[in-house]
N, C-alpha and C. Protein backbone atom coordinates (compact mmCIF):
# COMPACT_ATOMS: atom_id res chain seq x y z
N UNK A 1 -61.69 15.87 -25.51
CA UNK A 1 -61.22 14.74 -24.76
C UNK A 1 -61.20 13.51 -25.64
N UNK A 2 -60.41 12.89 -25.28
CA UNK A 2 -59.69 11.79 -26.33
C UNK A 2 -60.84 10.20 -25.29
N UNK A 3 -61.24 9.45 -25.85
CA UNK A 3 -61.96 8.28 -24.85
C UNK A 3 -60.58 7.40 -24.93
N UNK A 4 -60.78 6.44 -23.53
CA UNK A 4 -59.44 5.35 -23.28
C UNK A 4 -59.80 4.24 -23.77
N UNK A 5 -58.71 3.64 -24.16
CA UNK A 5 -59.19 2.32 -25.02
C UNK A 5 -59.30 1.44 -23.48
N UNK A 6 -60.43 0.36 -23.73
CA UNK A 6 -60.59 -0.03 -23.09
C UNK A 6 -59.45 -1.38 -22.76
N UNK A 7 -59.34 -1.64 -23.78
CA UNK A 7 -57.48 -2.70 -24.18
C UNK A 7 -56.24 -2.06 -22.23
N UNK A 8 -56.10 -3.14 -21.84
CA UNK A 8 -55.00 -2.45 -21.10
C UNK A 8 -53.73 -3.42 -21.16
N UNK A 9 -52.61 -2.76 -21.40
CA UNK A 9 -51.37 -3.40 -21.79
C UNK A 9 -51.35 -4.12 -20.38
N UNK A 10 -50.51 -5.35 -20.23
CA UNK A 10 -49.93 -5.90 -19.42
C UNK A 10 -48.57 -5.59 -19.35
N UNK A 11 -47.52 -5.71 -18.51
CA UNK A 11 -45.90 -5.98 -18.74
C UNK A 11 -45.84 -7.09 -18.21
N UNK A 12 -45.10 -7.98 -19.03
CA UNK A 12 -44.52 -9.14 -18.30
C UNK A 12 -43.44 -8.92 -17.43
N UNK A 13 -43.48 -8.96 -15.82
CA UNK A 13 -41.93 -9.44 -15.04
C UNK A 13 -41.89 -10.26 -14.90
N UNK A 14 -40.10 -10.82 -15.28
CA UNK A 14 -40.15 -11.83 -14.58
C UNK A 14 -39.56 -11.65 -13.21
N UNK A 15 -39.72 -12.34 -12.29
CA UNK A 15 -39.09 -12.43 -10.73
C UNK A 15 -37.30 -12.63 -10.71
N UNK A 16 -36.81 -11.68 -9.92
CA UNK A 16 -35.49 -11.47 -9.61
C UNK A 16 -35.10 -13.03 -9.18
N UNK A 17 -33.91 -13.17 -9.05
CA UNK A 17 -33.48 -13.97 -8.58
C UNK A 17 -32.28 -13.93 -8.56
N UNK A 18 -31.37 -14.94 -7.37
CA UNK A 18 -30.08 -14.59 -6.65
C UNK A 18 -28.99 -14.31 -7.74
N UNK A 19 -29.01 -15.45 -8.31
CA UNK A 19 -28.10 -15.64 -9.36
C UNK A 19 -27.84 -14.53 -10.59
N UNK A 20 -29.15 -13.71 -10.66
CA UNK A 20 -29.11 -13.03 -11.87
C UNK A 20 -28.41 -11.70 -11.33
N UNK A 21 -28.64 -11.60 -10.25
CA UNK A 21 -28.32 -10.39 -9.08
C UNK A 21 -26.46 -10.68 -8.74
N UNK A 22 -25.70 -9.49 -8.40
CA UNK A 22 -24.22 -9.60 -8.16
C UNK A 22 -24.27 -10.66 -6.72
N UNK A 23 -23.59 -10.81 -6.25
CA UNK A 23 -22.84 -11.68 -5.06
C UNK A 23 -23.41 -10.38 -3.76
N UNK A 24 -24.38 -10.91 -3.24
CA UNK A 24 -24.58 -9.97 -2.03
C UNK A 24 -23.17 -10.09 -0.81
N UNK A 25 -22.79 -9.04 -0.55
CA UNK A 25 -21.93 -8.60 0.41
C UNK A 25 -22.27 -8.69 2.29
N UNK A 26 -21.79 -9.34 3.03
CA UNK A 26 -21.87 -9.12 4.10
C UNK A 26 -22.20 -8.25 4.69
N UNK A 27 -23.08 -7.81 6.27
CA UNK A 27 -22.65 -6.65 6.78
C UNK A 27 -21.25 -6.45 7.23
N UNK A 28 -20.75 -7.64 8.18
CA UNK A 28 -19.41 -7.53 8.79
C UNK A 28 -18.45 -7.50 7.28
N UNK A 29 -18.51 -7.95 6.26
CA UNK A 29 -17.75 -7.72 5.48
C UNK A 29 -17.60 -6.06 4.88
N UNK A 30 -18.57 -5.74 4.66
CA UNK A 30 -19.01 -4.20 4.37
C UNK A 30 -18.54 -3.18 5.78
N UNK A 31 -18.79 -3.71 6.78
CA UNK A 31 -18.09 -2.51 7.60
C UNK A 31 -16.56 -2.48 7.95
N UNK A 32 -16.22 -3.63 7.41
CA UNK A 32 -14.80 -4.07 7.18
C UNK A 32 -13.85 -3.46 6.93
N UNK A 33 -14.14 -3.42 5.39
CA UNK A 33 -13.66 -2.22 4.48
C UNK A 33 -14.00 -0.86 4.11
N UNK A 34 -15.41 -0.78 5.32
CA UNK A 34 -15.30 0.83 5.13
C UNK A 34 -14.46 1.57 6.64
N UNK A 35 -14.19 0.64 7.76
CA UNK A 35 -13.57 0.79 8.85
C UNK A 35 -12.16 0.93 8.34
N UNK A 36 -11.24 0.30 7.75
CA UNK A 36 -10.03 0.10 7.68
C UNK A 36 -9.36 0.90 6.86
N UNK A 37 -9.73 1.48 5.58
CA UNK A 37 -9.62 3.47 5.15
C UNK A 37 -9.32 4.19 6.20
N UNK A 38 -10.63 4.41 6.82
CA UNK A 38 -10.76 5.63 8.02
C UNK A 38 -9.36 5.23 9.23
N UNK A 39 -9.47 4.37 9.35
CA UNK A 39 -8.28 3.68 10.56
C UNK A 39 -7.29 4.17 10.37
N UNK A 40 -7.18 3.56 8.87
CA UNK A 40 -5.91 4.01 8.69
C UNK A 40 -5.05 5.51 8.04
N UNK A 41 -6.08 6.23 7.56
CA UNK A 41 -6.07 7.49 7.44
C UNK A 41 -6.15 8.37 8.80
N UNK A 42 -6.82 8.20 9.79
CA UNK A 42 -6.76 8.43 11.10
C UNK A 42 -5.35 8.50 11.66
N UNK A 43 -5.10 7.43 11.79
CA UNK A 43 -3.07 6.89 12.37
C UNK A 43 -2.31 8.00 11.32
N UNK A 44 -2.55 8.04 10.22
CA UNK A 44 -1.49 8.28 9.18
C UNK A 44 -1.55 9.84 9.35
N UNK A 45 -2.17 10.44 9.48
CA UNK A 45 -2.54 11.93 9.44
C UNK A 45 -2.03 11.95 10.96
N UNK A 46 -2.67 11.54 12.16
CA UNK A 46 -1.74 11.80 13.70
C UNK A 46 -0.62 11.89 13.53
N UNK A 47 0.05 10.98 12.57
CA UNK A 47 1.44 10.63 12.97
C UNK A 47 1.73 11.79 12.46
N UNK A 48 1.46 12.46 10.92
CA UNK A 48 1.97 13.38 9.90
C UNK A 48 1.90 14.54 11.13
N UNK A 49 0.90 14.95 11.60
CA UNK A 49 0.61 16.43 12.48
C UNK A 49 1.65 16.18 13.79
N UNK A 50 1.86 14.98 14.43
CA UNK A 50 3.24 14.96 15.49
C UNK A 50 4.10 15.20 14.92
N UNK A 51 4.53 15.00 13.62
CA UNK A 51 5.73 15.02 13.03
C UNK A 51 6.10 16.40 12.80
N UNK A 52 5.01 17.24 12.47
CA UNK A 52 5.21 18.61 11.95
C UNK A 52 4.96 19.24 12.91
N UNK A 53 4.64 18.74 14.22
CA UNK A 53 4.91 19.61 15.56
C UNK A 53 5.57 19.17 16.01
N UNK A 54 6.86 18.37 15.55
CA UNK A 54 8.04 17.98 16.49
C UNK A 54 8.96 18.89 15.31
N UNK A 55 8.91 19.11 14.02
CA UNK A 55 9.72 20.04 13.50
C UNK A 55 9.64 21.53 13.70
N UNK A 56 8.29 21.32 14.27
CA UNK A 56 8.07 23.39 14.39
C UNK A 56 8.49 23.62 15.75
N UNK A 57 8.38 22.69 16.67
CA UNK A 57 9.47 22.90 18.17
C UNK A 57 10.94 23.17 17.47
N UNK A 58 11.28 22.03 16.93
CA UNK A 58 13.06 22.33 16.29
C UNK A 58 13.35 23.77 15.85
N UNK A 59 12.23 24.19 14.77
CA UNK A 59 12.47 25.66 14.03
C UNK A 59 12.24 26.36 14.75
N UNK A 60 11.77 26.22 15.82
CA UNK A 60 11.76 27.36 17.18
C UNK A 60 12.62 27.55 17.56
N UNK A 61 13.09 26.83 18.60
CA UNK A 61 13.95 26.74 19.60
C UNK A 61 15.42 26.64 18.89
N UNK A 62 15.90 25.77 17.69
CA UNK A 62 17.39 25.80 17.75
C UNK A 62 17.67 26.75 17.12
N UNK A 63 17.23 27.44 16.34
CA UNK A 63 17.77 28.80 15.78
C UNK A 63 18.41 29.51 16.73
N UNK A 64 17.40 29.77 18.10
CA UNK A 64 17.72 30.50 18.88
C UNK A 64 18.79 29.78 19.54
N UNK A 65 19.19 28.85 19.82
CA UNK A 65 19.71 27.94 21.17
C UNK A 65 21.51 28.51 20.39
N UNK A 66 21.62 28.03 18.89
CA UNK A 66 22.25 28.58 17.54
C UNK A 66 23.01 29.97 18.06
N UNK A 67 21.96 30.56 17.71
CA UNK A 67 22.21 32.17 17.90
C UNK A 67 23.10 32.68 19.02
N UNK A 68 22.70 32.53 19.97
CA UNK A 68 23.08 32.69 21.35
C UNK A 68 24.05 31.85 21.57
N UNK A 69 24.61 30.65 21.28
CA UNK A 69 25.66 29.79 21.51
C UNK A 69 26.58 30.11 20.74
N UNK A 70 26.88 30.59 19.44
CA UNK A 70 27.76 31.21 18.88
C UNK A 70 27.87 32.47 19.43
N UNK A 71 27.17 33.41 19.15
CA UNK A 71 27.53 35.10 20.24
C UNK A 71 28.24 34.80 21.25
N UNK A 72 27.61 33.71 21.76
CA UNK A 72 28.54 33.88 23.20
C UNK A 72 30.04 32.90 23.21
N UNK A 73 30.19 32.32 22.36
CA UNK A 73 31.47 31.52 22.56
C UNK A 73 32.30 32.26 21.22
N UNK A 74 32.44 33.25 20.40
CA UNK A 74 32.76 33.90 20.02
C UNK A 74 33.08 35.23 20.40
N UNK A 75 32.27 35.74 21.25
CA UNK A 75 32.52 36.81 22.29
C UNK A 75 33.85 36.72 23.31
N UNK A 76 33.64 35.13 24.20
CA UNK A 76 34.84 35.29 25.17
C UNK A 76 35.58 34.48 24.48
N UNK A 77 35.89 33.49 23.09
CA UNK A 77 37.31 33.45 22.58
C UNK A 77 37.73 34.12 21.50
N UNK A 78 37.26 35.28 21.09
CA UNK A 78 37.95 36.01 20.25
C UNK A 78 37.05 37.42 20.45
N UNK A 79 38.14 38.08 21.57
CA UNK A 79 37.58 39.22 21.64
C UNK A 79 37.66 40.58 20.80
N UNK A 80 38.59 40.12 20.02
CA UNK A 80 39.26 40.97 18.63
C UNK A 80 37.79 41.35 18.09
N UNK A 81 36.76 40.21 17.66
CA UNK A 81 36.17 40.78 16.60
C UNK A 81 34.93 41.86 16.65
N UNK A 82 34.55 42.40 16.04
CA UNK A 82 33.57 43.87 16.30
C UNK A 82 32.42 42.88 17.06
N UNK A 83 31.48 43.94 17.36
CA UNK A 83 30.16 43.43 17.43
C UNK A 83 29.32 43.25 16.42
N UNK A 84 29.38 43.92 15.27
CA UNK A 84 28.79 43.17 13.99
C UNK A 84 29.58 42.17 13.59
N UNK A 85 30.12 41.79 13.36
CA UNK A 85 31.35 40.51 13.02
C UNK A 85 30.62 39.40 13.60
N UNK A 86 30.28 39.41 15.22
CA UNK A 86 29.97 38.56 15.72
C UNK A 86 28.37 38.47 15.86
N UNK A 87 27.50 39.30 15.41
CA UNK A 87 26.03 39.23 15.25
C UNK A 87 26.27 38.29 13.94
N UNK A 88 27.31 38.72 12.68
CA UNK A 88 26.54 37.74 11.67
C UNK A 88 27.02 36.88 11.54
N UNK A 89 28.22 36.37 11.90
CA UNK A 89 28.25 34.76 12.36
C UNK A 89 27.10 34.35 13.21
N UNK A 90 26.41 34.69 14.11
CA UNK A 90 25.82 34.18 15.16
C UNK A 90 24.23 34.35 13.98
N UNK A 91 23.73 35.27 13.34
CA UNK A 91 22.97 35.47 12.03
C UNK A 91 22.86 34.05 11.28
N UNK A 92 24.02 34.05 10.45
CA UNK A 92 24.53 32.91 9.64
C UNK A 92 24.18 31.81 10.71
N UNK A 93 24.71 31.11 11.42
CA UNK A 93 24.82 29.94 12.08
C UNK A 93 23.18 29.77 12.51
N UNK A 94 22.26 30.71 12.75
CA UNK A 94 21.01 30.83 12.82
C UNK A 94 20.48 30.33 11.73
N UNK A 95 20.59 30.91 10.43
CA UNK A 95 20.02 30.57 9.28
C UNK A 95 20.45 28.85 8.64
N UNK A 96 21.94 28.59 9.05
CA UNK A 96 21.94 27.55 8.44
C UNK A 96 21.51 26.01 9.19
N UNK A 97 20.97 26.53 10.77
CA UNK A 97 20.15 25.55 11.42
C UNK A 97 19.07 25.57 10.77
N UNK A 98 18.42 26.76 10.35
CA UNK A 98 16.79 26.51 9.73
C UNK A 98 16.73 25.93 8.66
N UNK A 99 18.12 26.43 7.40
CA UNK A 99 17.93 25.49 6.52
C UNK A 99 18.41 23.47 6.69
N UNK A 100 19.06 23.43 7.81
CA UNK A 100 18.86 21.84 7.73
C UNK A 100 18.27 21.33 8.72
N UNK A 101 17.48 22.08 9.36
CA UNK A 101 15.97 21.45 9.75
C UNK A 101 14.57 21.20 8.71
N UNK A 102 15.06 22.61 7.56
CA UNK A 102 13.71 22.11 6.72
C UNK A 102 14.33 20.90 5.75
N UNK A 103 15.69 20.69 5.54
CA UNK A 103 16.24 19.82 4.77
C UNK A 103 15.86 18.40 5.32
N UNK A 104 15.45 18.08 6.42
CA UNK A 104 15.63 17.00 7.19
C UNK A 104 13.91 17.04 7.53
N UNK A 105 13.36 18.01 7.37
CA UNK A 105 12.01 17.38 7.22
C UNK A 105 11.45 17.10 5.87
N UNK A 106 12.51 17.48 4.97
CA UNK A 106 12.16 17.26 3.29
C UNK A 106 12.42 15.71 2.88
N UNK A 107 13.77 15.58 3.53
CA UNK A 107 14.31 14.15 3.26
C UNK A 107 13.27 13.25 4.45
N UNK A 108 12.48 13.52 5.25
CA UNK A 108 11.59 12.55 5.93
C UNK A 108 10.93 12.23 5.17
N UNK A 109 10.25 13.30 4.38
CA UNK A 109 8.96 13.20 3.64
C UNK A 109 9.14 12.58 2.14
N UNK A 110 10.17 12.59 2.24
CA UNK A 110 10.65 11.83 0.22
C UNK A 110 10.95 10.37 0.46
N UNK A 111 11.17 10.02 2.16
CA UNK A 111 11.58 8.74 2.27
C UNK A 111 9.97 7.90 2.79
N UNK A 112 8.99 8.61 3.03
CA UNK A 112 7.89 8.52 3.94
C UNK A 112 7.53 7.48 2.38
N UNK A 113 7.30 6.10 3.39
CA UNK A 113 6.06 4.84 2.25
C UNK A 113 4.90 5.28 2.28
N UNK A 114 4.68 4.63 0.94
CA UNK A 114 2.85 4.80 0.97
C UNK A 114 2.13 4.04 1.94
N UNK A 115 1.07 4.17 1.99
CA UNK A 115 0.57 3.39 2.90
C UNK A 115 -0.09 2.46 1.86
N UNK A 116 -0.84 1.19 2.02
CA UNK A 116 -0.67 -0.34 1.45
C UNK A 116 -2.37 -0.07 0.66
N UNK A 117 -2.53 -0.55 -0.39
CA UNK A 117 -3.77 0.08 -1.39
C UNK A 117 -4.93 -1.17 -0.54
N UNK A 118 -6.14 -0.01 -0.30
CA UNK A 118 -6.98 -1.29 0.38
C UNK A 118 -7.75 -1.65 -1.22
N UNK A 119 -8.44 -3.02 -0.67
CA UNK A 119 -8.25 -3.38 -2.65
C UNK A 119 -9.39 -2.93 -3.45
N UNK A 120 -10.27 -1.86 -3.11
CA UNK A 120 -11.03 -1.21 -3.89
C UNK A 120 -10.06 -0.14 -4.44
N UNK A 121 -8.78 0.16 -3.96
CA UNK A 121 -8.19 1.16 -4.69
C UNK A 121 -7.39 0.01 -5.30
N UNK A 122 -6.95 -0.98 -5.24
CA UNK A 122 -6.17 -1.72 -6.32
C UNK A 122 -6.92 -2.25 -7.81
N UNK A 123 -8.24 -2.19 -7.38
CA UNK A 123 -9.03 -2.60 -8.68
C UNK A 123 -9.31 -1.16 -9.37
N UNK A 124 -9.16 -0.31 -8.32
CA UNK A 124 -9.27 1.18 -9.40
C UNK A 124 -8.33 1.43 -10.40
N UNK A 125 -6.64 0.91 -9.69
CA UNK A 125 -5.20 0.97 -10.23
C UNK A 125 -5.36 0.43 -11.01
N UNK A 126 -5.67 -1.62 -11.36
CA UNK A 126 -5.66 -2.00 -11.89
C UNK A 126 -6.66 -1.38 -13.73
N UNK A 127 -8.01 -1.01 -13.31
CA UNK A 127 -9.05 -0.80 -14.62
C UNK A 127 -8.06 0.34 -15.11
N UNK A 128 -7.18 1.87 -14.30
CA UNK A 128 -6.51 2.43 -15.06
C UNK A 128 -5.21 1.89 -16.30
């Protein structure tokens, strides 16, 4: 066993103070900006999920509405043509509703704004 010196170091602190310390933050300021993210990510995501259940009603329903509206108005004005003749027009006219329903939810989404930088992400933008 080693004996302890009887010597005991001191540390000098010195005492904190306001100034040396950052700019203390509000509470109402602090729940401010952690409320107004969530808010608005909240709204922005509802709106996105109505949007993509108002296009998955469309890709439902008009294909079919499509389908059946050509068969049948091809059927009683041109009774000449076979019954395959008139399945793939009525096929076709099916398919090319689905492709400009997904076209038209593509062009929503390329035109869709950002939403507005709250400014802890503008000082992030900015240090990049």
């Amino acid at each position: 066993m080693t004996k302890k010196s009887k010597k005991q170091s001191t540390l000098a602190v010195e005492p904190v103070t306001q100034s040396a310390m950052e700019p203390i933050v509000s509470q109402a300021e602090l729940s401010e900006e952690l409320e107004a993210p969530l808010e608005q990510s909240l709204d922005k995501s509802l709106e996105v999920f109505l949007w993509l259940m108002a296009y998955s009603v469309l890709m439902f329903t008009l294909p079919f509405l499509g389908f059946y509206g050509v068969r049948s108005w091809l059927m009683e004005s041109y009774p000449e043509l076979s019954l395959f003749e008139v399945n793939a027009y009525s096929v076709l006219t099916a398919v090319l509703v689905v492709n400009a329903i997904v076209a038209m939810y593509v062009l929503k989404a390329i035109r869709e704004k950002d939403p507005p930088l709250t400014s802890s992400q503008e000082e992030d933008k900015k240090e990049q």
